[in-house]
N, C-alpha and C. Protein backbone atom coordinates (compact mmCIF):
# COMPACT_ATOMS: atom_id res chain seq x y z
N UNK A 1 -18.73 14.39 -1.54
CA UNK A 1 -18.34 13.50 -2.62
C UNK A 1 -17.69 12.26 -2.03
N UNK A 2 -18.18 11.01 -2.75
CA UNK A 2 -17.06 10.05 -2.07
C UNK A 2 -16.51 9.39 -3.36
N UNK A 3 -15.79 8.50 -2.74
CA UNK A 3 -14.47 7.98 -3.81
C UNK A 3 -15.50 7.16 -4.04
N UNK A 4 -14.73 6.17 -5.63
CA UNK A 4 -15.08 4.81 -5.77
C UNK A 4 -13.99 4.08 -4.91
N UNK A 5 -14.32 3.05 -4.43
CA UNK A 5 -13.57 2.20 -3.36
C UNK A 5 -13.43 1.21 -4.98
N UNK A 6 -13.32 1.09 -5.90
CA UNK A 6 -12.69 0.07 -6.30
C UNK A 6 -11.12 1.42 -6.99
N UNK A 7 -11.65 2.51 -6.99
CA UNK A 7 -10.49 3.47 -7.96
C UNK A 7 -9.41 3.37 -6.09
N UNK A 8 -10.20 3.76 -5.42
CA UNK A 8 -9.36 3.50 -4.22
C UNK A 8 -8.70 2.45 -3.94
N UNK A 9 -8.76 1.32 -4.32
CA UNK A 9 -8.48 -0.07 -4.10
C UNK A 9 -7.07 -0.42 -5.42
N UNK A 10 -7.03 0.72 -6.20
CA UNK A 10 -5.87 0.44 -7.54
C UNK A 10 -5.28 1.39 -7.01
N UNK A 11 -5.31 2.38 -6.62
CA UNK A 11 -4.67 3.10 -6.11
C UNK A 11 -3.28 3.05 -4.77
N UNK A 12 -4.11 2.33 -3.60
CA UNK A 12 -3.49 1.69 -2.94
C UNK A 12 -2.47 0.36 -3.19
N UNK A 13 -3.15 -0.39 -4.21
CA UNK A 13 -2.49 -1.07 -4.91
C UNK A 13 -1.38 -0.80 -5.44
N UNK A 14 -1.35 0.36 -6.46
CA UNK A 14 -0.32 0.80 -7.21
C UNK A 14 1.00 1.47 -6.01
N UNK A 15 0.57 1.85 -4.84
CA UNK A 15 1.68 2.21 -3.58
C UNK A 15 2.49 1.32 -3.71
N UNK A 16 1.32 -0.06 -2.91
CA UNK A 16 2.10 -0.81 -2.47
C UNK A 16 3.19 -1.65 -3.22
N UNK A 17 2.97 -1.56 -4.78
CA UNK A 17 3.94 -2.37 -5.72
C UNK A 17 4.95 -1.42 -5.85
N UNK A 18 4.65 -0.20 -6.05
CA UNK A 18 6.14 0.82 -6.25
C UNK A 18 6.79 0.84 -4.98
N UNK A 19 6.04 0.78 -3.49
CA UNK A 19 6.89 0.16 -2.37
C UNK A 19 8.01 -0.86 -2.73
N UNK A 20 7.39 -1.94 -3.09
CA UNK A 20 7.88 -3.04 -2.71
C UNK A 20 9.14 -3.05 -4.02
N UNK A 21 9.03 -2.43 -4.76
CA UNK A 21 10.31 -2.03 -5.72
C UNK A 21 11.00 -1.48 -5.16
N UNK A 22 10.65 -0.30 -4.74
CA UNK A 22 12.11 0.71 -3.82
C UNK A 22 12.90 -0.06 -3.03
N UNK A 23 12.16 -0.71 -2.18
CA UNK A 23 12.34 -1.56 -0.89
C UNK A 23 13.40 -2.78 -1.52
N UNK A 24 12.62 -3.07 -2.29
CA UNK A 24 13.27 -4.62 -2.82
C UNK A 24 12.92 -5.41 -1.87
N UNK A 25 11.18 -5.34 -1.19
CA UNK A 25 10.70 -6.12 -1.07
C UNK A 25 9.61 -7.23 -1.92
N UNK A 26 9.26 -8.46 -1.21
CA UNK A 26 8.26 -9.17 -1.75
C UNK A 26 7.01 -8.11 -1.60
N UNK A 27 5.95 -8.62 -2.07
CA UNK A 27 4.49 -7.83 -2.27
C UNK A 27 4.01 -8.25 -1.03
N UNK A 28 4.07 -9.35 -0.61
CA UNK A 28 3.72 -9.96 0.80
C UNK A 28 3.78 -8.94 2.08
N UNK A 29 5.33 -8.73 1.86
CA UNK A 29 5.78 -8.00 3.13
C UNK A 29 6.04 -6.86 3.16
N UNK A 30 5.28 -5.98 1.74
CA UNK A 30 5.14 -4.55 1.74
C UNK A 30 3.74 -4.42 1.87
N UNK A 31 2.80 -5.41 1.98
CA UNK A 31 1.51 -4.94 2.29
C UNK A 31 1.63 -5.36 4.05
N UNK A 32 2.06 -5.78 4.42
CA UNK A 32 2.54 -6.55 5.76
C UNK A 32 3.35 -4.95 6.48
N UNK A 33 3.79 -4.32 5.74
CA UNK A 33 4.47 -2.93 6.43
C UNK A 33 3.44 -2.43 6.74
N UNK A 34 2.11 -2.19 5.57
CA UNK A 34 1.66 -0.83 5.82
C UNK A 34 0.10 -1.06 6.41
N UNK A 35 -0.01 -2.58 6.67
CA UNK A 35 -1.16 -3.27 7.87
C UNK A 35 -0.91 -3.37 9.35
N UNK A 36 0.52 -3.64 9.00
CA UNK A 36 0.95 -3.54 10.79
C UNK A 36 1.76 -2.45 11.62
N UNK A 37 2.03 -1.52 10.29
CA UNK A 37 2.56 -0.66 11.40
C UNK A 37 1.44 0.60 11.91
N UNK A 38 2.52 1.19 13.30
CA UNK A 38 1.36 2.34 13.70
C UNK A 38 2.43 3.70 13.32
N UNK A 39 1.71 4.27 12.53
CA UNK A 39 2.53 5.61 12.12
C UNK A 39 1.89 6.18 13.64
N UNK A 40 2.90 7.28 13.41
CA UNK A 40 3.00 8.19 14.90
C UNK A 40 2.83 9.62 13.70
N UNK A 41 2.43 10.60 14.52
CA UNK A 41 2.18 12.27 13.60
C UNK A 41 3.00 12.91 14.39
């Protein structure tokens, strides 16, 4: 089965705005967190 990449695309979306609330960041620099960093496992 694969996703729809646009339901995937609101989805990710919807992260990154409830990020950037917690944070009390701009939208800028909560999509800017989760492009540039390297998570470690």
């Amino acid at each position: 089965m694969t996703a729809n990449p646009i339901l995937l695309q609101k989805k990710y979306t919807r992260i990154i705005v409830l990020f950037a609330e917690k944070e009390q960041l701009s939208l800028d620099d909560a999509l800017c967190f989760f492009t540039t960093q390297r998570f470690t496992v």
